[in-house]
PDB file of N, CA and C in Angstrom:
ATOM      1  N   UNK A   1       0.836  -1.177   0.000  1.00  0.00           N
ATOM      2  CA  UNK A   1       0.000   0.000   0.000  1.00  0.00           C
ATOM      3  C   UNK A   1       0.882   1.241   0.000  1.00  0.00           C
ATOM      4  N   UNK A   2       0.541   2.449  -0.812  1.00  0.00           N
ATOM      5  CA  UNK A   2       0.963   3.611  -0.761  1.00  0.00           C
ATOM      6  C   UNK A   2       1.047   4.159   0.115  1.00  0.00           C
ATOM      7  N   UNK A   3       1.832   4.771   0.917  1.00  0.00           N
ATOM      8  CA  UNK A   3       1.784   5.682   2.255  1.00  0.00           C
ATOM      9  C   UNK A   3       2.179   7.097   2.134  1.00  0.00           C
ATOM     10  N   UNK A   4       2.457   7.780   1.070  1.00  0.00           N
ATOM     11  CA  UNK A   4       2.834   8.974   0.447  1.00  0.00           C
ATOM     12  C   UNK A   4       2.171   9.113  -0.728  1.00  0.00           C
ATOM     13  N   UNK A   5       2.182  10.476  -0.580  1.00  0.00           N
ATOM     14  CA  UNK A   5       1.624  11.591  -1.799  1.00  0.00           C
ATOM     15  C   UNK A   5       2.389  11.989  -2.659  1.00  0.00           C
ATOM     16  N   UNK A   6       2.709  12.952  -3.964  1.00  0.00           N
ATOM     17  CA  UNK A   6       3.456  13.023  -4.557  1.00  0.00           C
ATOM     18  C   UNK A   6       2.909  13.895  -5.761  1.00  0.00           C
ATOM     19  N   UNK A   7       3.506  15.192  -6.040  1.00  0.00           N
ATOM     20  CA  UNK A   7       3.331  15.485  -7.761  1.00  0.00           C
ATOM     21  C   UNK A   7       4.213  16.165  -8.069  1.00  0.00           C
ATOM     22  N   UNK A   8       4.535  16.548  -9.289  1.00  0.00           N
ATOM     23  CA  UNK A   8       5.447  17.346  -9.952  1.00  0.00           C
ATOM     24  C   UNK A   8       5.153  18.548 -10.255  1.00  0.00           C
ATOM     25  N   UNK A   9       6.075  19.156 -10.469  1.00  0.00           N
ATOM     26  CA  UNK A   9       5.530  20.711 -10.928  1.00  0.00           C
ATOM     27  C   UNK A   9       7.305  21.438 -10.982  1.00  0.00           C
ATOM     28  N   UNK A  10       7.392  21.656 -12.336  1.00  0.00           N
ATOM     29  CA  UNK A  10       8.510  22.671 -12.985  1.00  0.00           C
ATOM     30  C   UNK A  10       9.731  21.726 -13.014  1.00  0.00           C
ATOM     31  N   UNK A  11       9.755  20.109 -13.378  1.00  0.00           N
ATOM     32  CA  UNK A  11      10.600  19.161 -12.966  1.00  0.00           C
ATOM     33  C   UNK A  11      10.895  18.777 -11.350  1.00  0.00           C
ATOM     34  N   UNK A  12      10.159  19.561 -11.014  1.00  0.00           N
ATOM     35  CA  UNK A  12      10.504  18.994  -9.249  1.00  0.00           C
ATOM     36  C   UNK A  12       9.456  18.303  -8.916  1.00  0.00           C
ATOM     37  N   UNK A  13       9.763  17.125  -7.851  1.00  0.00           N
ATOM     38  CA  UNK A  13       8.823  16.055  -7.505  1.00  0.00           C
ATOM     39  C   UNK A  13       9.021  16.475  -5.887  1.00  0.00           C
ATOM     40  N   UNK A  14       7.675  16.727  -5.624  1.00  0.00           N
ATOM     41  CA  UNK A  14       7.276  17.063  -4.036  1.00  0.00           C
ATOM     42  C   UNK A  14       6.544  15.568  -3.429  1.00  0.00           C
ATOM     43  N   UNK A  15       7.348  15.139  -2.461  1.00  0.00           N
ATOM     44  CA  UNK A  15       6.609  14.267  -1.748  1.00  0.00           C
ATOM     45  C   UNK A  15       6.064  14.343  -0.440  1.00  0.00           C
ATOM     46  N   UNK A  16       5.199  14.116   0.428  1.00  0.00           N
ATOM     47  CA  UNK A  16       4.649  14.237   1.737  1.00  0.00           C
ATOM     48  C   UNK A  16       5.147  13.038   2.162  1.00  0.00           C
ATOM     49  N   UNK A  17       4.754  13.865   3.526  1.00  0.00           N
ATOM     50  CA  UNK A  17       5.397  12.612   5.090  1.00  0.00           C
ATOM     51  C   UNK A  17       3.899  11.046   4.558  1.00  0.00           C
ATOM     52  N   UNK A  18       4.530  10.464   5.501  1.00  0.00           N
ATOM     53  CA  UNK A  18       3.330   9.132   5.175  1.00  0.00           C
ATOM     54  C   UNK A  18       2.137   9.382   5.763  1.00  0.00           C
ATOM     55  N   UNK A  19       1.364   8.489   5.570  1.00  0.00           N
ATOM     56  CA  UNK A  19      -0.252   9.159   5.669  1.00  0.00           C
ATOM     57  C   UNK A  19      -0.225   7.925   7.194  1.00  0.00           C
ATOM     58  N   UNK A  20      -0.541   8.545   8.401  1.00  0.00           N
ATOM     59  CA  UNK A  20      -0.344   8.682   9.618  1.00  0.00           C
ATOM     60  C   UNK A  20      -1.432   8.750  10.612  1.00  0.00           C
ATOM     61  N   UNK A  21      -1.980   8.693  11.873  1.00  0.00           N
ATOM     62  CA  UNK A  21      -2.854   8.334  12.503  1.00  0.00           C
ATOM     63  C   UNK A  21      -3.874   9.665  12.389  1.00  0.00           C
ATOM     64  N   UNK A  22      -2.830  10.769  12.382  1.00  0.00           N
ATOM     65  CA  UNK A  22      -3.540  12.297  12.274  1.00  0.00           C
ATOM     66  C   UNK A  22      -4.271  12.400  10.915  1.00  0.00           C
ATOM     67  N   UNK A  23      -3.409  11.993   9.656  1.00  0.00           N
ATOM     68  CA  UNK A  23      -4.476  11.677   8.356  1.00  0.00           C
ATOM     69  C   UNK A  23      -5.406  11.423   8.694  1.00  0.00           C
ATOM     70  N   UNK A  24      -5.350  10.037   9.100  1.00  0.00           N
ATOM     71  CA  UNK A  24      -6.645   9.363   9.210  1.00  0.00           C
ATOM     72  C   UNK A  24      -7.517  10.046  10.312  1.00  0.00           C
ATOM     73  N   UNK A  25      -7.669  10.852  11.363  1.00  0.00           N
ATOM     74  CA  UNK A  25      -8.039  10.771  11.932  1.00  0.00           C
ATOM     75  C   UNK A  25      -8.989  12.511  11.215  1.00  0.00           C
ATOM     76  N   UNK A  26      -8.098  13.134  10.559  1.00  0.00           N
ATOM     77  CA  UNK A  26      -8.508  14.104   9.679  1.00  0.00           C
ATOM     78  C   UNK A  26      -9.555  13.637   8.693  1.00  0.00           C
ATOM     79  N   UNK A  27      -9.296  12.925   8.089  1.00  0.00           N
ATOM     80  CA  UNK A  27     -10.526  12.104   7.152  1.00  0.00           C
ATOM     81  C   UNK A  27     -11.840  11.795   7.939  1.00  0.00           C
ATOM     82  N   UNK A  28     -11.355  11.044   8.961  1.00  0.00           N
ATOM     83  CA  UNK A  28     -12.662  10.407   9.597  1.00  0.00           C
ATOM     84  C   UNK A  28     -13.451  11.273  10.816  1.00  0.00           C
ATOM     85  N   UNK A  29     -12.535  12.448  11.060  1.00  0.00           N
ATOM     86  CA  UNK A  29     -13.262  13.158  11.784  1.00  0.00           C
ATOM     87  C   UNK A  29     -14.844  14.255  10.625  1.00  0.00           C
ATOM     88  N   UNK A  30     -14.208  14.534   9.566  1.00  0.00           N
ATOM     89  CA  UNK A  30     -15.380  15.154   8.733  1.00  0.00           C
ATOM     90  C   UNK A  30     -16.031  13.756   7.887  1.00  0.00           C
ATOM     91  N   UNK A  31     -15.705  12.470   7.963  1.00  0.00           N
ATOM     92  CA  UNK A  31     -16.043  11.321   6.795  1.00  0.00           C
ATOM     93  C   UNK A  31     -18.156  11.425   7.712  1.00  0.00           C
ATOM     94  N   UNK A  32     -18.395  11.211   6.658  1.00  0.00           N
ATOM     95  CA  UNK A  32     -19.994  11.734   6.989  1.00  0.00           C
ATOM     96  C   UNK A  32     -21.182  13.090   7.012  1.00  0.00           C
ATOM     97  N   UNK A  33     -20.197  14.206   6.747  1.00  0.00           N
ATOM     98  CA  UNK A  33     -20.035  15.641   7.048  1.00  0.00           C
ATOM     99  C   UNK A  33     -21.489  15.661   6.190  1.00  0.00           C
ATOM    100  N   UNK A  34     -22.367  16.215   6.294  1.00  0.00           N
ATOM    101  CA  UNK A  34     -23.279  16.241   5.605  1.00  0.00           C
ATOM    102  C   UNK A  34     -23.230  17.180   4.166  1.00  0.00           C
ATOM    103  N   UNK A  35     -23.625  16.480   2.891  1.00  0.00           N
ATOM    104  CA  UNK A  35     -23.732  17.531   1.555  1.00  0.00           C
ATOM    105  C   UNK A  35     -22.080  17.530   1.137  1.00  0.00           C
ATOM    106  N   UNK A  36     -20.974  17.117   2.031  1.00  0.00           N
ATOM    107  CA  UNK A  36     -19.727  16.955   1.849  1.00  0.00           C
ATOM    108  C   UNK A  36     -19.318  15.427   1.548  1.00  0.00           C
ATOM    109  N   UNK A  37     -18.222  14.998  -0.043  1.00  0.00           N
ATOM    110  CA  UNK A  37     -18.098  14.005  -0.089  1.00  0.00           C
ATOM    111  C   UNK A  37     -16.558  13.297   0.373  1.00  0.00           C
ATOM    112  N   UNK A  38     -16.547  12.423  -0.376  1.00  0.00           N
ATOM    113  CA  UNK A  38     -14.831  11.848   0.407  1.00  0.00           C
ATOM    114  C   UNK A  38     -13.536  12.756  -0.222  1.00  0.00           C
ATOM    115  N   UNK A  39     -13.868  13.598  -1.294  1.00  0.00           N
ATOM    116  CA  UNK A  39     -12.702  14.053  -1.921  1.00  0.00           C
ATOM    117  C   UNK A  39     -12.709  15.807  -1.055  1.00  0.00           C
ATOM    118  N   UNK A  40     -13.783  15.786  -0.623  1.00  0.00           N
ATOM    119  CA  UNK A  40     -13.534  17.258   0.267  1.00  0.00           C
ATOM    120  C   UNK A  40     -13.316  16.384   1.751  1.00  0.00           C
ATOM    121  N   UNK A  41     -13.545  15.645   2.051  1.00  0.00           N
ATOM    122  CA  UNK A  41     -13.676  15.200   3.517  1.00  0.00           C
ATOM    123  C   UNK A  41     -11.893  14.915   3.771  1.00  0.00           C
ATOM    124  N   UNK A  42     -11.387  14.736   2.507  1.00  0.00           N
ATOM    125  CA  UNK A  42      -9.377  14.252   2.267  1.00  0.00           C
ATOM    126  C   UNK A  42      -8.474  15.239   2.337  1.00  0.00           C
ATOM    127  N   UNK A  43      -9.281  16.849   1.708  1.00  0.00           N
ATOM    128  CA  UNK A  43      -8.421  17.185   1.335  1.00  0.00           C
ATOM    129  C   UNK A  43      -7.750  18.032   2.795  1.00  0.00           C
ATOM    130  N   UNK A  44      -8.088  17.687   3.552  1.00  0.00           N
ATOM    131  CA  UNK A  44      -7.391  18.414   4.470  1.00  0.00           C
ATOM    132  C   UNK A  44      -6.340  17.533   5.228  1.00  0.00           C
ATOM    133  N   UNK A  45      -6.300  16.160   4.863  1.00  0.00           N
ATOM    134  CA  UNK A  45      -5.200  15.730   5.047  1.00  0.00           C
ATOM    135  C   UNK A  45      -4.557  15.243   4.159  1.00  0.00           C
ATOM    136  N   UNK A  46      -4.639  15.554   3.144  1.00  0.00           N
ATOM    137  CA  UNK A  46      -3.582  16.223   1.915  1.00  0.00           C
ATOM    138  C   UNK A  46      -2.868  17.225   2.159  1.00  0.00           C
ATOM    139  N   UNK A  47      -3.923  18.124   2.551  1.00  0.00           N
ATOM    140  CA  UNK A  47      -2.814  19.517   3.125  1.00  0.00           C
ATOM    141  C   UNK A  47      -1.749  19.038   4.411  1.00  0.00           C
ATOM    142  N   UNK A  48      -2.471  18.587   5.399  1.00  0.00           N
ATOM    143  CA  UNK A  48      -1.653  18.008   6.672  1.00  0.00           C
ATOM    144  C   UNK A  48      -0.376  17.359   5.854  1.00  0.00           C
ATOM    145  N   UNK A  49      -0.528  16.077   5.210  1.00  0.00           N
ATOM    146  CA  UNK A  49       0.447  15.386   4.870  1.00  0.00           C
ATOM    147  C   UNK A  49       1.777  16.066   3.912  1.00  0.00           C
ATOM    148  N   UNK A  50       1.508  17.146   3.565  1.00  0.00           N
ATOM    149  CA  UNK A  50       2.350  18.068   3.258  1.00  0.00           C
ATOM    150  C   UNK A  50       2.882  19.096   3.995  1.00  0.00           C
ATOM    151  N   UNK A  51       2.317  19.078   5.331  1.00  0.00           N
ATOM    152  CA  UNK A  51       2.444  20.053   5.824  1.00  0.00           C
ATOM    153  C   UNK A  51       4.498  19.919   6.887  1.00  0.00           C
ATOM    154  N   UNK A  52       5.313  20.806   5.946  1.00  0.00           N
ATOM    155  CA  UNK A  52       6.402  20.794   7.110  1.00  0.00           C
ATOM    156  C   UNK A  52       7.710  20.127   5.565  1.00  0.00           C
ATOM    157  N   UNK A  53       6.565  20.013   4.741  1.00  0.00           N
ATOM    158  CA  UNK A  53       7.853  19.971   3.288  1.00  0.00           C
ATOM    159  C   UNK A  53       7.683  20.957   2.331  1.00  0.00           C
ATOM    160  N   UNK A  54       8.533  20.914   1.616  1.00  0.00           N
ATOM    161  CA  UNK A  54       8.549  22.003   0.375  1.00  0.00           C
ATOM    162  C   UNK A  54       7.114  22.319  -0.432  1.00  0.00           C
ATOM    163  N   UNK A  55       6.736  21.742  -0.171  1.00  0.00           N
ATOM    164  CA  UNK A  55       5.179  22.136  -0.788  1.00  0.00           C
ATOM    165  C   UNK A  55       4.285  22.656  -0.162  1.00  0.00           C
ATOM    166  N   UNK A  56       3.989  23.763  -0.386  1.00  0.00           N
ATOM    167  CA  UNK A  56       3.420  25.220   0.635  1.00  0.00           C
ATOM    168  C   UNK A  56       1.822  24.698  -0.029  1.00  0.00           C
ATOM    169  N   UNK A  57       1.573  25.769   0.823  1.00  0.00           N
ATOM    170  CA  UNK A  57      -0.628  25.462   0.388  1.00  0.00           C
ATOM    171  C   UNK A  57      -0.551  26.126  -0.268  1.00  0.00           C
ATOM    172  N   UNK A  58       0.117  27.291  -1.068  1.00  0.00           N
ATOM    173  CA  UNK A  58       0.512  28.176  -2.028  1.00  0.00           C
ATOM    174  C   UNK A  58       0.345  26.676  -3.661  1.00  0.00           C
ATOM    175  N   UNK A  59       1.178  26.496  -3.356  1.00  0.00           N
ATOM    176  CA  UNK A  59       2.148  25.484  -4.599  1.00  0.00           C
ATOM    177  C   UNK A  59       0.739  24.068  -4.936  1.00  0.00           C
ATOM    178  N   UNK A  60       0.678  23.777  -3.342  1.00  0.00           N
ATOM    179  CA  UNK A  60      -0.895  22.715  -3.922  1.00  0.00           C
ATOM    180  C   UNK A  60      -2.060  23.517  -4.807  1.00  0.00           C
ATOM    181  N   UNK A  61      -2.313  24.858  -3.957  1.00  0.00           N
ATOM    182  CA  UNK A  61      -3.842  25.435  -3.952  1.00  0.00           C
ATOM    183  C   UNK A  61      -3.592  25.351  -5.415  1.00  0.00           C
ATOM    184  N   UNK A  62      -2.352  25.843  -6.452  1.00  0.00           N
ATOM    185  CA  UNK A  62      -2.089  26.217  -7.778  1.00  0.00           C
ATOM    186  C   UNK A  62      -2.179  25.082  -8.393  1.00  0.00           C
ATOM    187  N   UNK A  63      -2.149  23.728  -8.199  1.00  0.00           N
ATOM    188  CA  UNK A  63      -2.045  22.424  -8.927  1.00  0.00           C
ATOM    189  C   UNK A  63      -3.738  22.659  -9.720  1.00  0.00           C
ATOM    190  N   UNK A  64      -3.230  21.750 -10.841  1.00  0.00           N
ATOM    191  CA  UNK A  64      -4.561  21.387 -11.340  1.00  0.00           C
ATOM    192  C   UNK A  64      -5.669  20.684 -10.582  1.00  0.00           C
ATOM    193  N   UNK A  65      -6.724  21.403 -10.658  1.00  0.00           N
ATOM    194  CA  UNK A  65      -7.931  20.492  -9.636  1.00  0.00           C
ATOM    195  C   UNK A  65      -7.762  18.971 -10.409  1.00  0.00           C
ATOM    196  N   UNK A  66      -7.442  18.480 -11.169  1.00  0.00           N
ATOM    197  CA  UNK A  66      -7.269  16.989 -11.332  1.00  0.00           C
ATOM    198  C   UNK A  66      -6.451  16.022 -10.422  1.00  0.00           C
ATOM    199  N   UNK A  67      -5.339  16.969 -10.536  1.00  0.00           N
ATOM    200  CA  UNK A  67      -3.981  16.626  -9.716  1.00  0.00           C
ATOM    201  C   UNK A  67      -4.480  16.530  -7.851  1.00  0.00           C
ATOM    202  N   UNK A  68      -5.338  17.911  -7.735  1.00  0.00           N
ATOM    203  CA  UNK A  68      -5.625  17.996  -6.085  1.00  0.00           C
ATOM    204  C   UNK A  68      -6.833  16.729  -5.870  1.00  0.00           C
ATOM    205  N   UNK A  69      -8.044  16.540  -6.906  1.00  0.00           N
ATOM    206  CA  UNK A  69      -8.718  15.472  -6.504  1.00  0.00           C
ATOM    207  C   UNK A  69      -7.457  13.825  -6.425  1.00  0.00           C
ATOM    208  N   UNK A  70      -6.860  13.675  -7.545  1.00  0.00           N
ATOM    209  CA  UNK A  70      -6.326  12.403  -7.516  1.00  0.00           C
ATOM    210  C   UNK A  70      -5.633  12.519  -6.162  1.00  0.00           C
ATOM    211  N   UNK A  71      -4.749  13.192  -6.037  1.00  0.00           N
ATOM    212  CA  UNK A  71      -4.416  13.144  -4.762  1.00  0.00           C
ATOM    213  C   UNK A  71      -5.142  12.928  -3.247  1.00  0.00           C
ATOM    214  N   UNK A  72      -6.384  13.619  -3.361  1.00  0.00           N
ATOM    215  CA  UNK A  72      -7.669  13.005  -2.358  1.00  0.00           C
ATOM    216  C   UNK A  72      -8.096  11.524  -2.141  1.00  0.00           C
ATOM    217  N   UNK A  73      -8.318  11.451  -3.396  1.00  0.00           N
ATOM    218  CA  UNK A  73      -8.775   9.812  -3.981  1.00  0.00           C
ATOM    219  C   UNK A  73      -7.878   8.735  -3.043  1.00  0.00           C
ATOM    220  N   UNK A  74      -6.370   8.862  -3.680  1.00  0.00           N
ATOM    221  CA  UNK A  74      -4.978   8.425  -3.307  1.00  0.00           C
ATOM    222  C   UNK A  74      -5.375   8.773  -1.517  1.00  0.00           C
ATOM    223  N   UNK A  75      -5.844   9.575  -0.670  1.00  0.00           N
ATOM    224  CA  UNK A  75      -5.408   9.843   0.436  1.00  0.00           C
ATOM    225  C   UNK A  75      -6.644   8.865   1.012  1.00  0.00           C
ATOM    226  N   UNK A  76      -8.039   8.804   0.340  1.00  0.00           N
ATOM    227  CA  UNK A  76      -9.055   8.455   1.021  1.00  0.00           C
ATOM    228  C   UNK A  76      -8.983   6.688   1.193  1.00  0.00           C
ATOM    229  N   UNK A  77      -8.057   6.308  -0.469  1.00  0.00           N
ATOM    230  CA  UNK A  77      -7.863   5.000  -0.400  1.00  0.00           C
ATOM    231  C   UNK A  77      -6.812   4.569   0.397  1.00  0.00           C
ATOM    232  N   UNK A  78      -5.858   5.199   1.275  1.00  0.00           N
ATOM    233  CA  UNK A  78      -5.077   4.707   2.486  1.00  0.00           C
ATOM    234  C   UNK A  78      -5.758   4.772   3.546  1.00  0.00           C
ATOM    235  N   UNK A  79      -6.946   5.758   3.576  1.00  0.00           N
ATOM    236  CA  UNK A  79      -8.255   5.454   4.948  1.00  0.00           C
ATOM    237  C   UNK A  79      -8.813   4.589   4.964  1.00  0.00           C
ATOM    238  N   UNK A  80      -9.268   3.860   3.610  1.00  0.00           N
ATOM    239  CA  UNK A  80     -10.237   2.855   3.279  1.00  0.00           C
ATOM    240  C   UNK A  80      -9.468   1.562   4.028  1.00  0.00           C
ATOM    241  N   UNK A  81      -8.043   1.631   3.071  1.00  0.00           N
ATOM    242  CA  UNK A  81      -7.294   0.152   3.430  1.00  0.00           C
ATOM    243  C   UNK A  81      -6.854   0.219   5.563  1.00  0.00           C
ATOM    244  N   UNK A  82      -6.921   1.569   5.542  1.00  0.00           N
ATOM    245  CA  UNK A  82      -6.425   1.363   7.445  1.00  0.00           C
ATOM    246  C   UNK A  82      -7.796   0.471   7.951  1.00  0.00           C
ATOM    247  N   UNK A  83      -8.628   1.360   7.190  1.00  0.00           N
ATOM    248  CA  UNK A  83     -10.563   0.380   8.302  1.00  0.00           C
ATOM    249  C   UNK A  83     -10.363  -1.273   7.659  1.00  0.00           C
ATOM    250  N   UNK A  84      -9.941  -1.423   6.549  1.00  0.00           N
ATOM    251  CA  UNK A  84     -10.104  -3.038   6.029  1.00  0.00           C
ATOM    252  C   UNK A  84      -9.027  -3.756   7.172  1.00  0.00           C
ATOM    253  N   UNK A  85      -7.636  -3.019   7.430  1.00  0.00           N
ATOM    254  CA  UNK A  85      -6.700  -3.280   8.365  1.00  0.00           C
ATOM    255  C   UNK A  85      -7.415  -3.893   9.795  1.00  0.00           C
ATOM    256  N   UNK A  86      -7.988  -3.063  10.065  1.00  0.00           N
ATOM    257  CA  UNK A  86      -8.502  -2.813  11.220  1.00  0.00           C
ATOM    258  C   UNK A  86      -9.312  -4.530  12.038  1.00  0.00           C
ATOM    259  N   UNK A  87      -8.381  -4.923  13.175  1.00  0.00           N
ATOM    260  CA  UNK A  87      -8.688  -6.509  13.579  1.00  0.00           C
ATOM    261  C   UNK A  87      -9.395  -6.096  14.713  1.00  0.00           C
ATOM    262  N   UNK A  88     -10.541  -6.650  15.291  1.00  0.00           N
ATOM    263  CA  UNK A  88     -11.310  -6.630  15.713  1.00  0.00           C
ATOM    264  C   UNK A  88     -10.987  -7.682  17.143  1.00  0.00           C
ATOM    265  N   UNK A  89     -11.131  -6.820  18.101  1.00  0.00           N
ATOM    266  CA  UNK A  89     -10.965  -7.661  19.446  1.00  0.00           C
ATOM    267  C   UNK A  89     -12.061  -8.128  19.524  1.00  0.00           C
ATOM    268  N   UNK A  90     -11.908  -9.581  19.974  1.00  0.00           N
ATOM    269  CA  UNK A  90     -13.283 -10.807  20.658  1.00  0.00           C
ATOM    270  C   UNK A  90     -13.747 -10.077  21.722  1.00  0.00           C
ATOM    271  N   UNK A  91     -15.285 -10.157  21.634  1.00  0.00           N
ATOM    272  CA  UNK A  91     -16.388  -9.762  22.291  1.00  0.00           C
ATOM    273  C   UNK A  91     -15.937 -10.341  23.807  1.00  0.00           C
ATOM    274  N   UNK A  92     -15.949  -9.906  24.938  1.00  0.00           N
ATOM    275  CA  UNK A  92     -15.912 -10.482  26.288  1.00  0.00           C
ATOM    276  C   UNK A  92     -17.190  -9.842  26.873  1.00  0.00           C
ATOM    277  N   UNK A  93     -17.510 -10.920  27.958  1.00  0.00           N
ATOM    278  CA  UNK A  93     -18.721 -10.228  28.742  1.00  0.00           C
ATOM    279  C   UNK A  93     -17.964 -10.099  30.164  1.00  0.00           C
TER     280      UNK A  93
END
């Protein structure tokens, strides 16, 4: 599974930190948001996961909205695979 983000722009390749408990926890805190779907519910940990490398919210906000959804997509499907991850402790009474 992918754990980083990534695009180009002017021959330079910007990558983000790995997608991390705070990602996820960014996703799933708005995942349900009403009238809001999974590619707005991501993109703020898209921004997070960039946040502290060369790629300013300047340099994303300017990407092609193709580039900023795929990148959502890419962020929502490392949320998806953490819940499939996700092992389930036996019921005790």
């Amino acid at each position: 599974m992918n754990t980083t983000l990534s695009f180009t722009v002017d021959n330079k390749t910007y990558v983000s930190k790995e997608f991390d408990f705070e990602a996820f926890c960014l996703i799933n805190d708005n995942h349900g948001t009403e009238g809001e779907n999974y590619i707005r519910w991501s993109y703020r940990a898209v921004e997070y996961m960039f946040r502290g490398t060369d790629a300013t919210a300047e340099i994303i906000a300017a990407l092609p909205i193709a580039e900023r959804v795929r990148m959502c997509m890419d962020a929502w499907d490392m949320y998806a695979d953490t819940l499939k991850n996700v092992k389930r402790r036996p019921h005790t009474v």
